[in-house]
C-alpha atoms as a PDB file:
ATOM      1  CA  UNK A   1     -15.234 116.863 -56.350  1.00  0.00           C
ATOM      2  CA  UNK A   2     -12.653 117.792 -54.130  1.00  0.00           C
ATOM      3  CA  UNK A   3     -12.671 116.503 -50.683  1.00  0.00           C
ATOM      4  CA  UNK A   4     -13.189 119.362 -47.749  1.00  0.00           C
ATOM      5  CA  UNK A   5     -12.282 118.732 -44.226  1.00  0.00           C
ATOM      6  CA  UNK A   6     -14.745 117.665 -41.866  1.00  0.00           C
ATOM      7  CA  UNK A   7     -14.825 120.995 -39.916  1.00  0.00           C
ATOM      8  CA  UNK A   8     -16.030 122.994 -42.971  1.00  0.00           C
ATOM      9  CA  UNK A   9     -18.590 120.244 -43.651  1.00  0.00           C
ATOM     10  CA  UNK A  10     -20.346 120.504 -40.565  1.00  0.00           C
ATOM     11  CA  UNK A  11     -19.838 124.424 -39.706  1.00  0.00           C
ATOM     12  CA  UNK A  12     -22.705 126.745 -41.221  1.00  0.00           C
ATOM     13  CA  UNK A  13     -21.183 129.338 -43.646  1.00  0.00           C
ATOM     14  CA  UNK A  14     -21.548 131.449 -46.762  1.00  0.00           C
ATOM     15  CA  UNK A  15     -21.176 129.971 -50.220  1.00  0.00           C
ATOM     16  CA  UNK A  16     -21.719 132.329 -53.180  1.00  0.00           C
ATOM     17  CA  UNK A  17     -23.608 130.196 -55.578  1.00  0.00           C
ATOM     18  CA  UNK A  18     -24.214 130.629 -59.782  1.00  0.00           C
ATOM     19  CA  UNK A  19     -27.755 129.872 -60.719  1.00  0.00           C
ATOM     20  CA  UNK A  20     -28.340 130.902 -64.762  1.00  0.00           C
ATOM     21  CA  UNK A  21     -30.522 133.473 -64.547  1.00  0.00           C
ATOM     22  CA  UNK A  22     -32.771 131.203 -61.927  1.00  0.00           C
ATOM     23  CA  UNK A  23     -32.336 133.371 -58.999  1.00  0.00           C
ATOM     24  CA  UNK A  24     -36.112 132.927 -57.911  1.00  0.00           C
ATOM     25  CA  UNK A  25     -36.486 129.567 -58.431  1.00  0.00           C
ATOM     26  CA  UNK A  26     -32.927 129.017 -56.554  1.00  0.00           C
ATOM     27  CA  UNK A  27     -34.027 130.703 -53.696  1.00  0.00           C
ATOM     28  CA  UNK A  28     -37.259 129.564 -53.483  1.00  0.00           C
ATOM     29  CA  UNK A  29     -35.932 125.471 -53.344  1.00  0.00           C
ATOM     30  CA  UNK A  30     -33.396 126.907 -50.964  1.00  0.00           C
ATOM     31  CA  UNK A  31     -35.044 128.750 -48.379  1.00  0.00           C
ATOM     32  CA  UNK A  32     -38.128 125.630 -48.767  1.00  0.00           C
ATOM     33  CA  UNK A  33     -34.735 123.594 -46.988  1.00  0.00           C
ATOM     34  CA  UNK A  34     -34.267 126.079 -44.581  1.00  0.00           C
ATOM     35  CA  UNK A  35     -31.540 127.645 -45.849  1.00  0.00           C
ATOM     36  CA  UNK A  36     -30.854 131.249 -45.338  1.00  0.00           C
ATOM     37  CA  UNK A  37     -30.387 133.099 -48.426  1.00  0.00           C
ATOM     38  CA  UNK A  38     -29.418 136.424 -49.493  1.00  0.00           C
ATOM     39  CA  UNK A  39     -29.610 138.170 -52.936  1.00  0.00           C
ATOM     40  CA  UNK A  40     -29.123 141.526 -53.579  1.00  0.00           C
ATOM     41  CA  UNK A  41     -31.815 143.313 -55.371  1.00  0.00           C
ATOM     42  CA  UNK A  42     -31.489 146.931 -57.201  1.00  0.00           C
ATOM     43  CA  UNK A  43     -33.894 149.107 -58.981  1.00  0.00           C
ATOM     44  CA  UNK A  44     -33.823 148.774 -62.811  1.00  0.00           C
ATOM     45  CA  UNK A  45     -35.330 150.691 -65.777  1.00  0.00           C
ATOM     46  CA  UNK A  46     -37.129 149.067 -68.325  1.00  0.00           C
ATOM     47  CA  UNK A  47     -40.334 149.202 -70.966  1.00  0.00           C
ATOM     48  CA  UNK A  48     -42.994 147.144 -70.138  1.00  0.00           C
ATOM     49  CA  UNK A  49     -45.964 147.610 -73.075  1.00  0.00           C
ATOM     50  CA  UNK A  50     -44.278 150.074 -74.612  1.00  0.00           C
ATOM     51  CA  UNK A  51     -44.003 152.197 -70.733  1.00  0.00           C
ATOM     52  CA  UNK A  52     -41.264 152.833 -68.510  1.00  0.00           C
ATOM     53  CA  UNK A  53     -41.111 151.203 -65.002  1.00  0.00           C
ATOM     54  CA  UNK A  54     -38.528 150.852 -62.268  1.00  0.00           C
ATOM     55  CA  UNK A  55     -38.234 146.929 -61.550  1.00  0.00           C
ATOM     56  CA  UNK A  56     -36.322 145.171 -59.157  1.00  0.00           C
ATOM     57  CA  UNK A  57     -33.557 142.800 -60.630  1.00  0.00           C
ATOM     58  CA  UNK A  58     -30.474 140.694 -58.819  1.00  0.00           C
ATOM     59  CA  UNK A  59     -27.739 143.267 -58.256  1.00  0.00           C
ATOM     60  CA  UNK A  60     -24.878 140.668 -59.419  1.00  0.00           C
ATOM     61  CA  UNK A  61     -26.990 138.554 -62.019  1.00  0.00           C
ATOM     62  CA  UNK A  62     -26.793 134.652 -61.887  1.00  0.00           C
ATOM     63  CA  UNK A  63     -25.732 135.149 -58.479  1.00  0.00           C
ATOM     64  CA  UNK A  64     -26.905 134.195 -54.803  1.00  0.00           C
ATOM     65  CA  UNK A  65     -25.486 133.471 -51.382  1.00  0.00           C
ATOM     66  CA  UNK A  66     -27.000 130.881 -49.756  1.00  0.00           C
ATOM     67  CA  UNK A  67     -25.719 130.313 -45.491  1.00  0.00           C
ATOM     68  CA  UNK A  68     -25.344 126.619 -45.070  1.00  0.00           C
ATOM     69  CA  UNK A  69     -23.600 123.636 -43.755  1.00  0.00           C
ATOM     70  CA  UNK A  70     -21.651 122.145 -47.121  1.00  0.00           C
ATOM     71  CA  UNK A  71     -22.693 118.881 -47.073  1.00  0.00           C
ATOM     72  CA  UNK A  72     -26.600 120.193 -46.732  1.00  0.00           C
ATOM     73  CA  UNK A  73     -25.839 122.969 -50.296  1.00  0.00           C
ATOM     74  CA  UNK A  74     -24.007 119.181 -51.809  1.00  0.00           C
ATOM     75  CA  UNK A  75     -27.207 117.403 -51.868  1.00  0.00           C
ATOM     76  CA  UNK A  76     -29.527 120.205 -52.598  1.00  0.00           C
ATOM     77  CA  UNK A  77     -27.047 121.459 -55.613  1.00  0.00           C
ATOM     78  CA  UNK A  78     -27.186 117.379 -56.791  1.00  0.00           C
ATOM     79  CA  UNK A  79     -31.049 117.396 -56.714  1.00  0.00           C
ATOM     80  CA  UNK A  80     -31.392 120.869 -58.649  1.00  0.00           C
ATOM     81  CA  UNK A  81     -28.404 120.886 -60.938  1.00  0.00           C
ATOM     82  CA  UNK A  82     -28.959 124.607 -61.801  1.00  0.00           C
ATOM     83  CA  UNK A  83     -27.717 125.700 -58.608  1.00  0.00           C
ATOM     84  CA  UNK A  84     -23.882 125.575 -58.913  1.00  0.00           C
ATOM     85  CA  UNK A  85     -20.978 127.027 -56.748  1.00  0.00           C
ATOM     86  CA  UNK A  86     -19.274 129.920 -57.639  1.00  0.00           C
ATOM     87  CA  UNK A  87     -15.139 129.262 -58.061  1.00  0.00           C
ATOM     88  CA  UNK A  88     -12.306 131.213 -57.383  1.00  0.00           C
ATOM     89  CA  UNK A  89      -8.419 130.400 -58.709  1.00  0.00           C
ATOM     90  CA  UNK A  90      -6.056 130.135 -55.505  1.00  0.00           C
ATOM     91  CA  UNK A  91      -2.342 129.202 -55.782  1.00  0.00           C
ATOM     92  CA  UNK A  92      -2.823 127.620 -59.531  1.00  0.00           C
ATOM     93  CA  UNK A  93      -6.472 125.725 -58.559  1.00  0.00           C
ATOM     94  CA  UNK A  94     -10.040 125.897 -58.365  1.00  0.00           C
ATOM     95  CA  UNK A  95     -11.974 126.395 -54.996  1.00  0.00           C
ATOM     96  CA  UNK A  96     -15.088 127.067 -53.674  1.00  0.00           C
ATOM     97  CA  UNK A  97     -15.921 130.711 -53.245  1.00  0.00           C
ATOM     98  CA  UNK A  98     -17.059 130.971 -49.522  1.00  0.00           C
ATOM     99  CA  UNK A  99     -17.427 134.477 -48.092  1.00  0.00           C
ATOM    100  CA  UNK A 100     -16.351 135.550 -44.223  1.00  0.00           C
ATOM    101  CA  UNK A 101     -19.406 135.694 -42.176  1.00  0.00           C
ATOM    102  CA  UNK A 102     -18.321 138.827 -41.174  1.00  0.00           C
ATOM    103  CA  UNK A 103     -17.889 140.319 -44.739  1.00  0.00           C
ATOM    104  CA  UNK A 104     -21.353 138.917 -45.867  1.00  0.00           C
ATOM    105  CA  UNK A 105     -23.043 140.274 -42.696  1.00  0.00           C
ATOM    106  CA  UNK A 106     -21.550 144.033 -43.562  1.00  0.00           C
ATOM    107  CA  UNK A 107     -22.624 143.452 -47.339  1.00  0.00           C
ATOM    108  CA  UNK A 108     -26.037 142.748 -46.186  1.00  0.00           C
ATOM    109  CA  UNK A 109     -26.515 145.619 -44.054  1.00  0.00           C
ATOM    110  CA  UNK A 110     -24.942 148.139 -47.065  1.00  0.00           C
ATOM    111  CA  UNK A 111     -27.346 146.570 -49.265  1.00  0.00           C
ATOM    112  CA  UNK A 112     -30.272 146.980 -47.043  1.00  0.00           C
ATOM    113  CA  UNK A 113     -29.411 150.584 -46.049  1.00  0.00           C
ATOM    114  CA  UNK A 114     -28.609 151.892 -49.623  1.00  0.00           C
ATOM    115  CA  UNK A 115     -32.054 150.480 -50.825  1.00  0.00           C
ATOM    116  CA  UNK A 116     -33.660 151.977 -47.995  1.00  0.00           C
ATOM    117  CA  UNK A 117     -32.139 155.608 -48.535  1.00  0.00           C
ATOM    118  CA  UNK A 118     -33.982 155.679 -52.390  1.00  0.00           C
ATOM    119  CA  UNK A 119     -37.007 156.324 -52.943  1.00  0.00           C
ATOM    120  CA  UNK A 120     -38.434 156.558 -56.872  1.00  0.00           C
ATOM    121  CA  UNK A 121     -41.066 158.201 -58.381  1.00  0.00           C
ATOM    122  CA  UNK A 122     -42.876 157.933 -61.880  1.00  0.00           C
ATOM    123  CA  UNK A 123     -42.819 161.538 -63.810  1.00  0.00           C
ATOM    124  CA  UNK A 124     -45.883 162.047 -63.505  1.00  0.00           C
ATOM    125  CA  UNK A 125     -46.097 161.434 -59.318  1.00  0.00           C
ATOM    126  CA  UNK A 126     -44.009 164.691 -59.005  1.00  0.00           C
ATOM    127  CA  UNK A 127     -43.179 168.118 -60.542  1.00  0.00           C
ATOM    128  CA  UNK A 128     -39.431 169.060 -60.481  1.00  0.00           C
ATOM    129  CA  UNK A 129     -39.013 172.635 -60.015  1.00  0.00           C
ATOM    130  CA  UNK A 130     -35.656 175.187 -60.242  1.00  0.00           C
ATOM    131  CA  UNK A 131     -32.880 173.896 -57.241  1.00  0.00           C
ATOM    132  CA  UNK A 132     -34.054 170.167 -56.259  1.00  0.00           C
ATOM    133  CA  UNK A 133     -31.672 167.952 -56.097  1.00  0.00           C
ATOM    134  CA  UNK A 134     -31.194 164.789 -58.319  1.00  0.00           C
ATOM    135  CA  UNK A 135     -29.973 161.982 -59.757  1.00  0.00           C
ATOM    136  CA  UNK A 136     -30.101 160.496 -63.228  1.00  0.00           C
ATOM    137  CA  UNK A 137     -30.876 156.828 -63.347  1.00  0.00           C
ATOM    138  CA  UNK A 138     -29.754 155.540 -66.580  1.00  0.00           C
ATOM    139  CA  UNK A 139     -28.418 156.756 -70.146  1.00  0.00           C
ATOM    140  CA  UNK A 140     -25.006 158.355 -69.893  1.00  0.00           C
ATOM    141  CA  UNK A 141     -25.113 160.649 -67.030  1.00  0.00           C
ATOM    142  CA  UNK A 142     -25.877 157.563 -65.104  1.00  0.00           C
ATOM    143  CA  UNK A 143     -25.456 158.186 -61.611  1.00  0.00           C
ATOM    144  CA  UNK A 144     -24.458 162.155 -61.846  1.00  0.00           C
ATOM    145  CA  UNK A 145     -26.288 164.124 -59.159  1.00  0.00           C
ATOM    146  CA  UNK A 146     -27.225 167.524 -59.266  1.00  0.00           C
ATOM    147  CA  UNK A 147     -29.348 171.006 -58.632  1.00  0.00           C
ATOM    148  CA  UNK A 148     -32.049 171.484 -60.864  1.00  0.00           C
ATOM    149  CA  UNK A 149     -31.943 174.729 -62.817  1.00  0.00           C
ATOM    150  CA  UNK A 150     -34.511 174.516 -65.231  1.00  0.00           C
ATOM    151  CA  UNK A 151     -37.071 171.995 -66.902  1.00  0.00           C
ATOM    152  CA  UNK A 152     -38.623 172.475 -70.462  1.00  0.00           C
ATOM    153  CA  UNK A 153     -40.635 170.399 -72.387  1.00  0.00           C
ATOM    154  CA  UNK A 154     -43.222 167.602 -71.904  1.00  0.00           C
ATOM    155  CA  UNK A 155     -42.596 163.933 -72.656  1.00  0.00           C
ATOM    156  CA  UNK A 156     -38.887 164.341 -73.323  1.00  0.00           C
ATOM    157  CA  UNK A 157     -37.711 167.307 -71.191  1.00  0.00           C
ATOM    158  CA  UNK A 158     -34.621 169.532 -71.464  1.00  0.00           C
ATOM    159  CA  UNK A 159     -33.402 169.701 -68.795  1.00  0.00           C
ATOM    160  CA  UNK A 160     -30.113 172.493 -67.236  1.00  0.00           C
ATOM    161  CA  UNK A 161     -28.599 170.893 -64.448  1.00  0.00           C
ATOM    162  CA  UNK A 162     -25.513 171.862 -62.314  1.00  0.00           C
ATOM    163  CA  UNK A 163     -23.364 168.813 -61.595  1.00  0.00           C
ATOM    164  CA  UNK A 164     -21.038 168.789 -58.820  1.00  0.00           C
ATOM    165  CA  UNK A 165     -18.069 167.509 -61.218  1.00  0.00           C
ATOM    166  CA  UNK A 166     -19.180 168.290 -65.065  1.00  0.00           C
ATOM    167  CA  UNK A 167     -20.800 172.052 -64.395  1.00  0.00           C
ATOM    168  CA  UNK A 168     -23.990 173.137 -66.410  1.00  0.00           C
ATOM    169  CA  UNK A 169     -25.391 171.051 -68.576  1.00  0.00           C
ATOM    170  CA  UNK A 170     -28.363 171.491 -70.431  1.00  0.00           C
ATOM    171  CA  UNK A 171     -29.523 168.179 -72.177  1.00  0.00           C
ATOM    172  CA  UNK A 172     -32.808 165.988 -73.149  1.00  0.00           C
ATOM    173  CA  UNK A 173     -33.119 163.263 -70.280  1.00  0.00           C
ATOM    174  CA  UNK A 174     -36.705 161.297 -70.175  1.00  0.00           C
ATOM    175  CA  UNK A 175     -38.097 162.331 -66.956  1.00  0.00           C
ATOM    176  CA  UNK A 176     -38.044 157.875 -65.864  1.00  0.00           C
ATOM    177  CA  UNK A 177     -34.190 158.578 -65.730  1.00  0.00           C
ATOM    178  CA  UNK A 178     -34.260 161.568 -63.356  1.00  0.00           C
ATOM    179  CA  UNK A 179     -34.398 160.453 -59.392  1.00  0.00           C
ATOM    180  CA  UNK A 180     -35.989 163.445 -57.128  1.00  0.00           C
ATOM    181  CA  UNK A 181     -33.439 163.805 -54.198  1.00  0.00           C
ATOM    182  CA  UNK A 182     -34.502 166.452 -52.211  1.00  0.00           C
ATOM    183  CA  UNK A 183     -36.424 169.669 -52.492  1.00  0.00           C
ATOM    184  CA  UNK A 184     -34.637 172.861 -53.642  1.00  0.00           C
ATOM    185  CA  UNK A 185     -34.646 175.784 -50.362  1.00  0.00           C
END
C-alpha cells in the first residue's frame, strides 16, 4: 500500500470505489459507517417473466463514490474486501482515483436533474397519437428523438417518425422502447 500524507488521511474527500457488481451491498455497509455515498442510477429495459419493465441499474456498473476520510474507507475496504479503490495511471504509476469535491458535487446535481426531467410510461399507460414528441429507449435508434407521424399496429407497432438528424423513418419499434416527450399541438 502506498503511504499518503497525513493531510489526505485526515481530510474528508471523494474516492471512486470498484465493488463487483455489489453496489447495494457496498453501499449499504458504507452508509451503516456513516459514510456518504453516491451512485448513479439510470433507467434500464429488461424482461422480467417474459414482460418488459423499466428498472433502475448503476449508471457506471461496479462503480460507487463513497465521501470519506482515507484512513476510515482503509479499514472498512479491509473488513469487506469487495469494496476496492478505483486506480488511475499518473506519470508511469498507480494511484488512487479521488474526485474534486467540486466536480463530484456538479456530477451529482446533473445526475439528479436529468433523472428528474424523465418520466416513463408502460404502452399501455398512454396512447401516442400523430405529432408527440419522443424518444426511443433502446434497440438501434437508441436515444433519437422525434415527432410522431403515425402509429400502426398492436403489440409490435410501426411506427413513421421524423428525426431531427435521420428524416422520416418508418420502422417496427416495441412500444417499451418509445419514451412519450411531450404532447403534439
Amino acid at each position: 500500500m502506498q503511504k499518503q500524507p497525513q493531510q489526505e488521511v485526515e481530510t474528508p474527500q471523494w474516492f471512486a470505489l470498484k465493488v463487483s457488481r455489489k453496489e447495494q451491498h457496498a453501499l449499504t455497509v458504507l452508509e451503516g459507517a456513516g459514510i456518504r455515498t453516491f451512485c448513479p442510477m439510470a433507467p434500464t429495459d429488461t424482461t422480467i417473466q417474459g414482460k418488459k419493465v423499466i428498472v433502475e441499474r448503476p449508471l457506471i456498473p461496479n462503480t460507487i463514490f463513497a465521501f470519506a476520510r482515507f484512513r476510515v474507507l482503509n479499514s472498512i475496504k479491509n473488513i469487506h474486501p469487495f469494496i476496492t479503490y478505483s486506480y488511475k495511471k499518473m506519470d508511469g504509476k498507480y494511484k488512487i482515483l479521488r474526485v474534486p469535491t467540486r466536480e463530484m458535487e456538479l456530477f451529482i446535481d446533473s445526475a439528479q436533474k436529468m433523472k428528474e426531467d424523465i418520466t416513463y410510461f408502460h404502452p399501455e399507460d398512454i396512447e401516442l397519437k400523430k405529432g408527440d414528441k419522443v424518444r426511443i429507449i433502446g434497440g438501434i435508434f437508441d436515444g433519437q428523438e422525434g415527432t410522431l407521424l403515425k402509429a400502426k399496429g398492436r403489440a409490435k407497432r410501426m411506427f413513421l417518425i421524423n428525426f431531427e438528424l435521420l428524416g422520416a423513418l418508418g420502422t417496427h419499434i416495441e412500444p417499451e422502447y418509445i419514451q412519450f416527450i411531450k404532447k403534439g399541438s
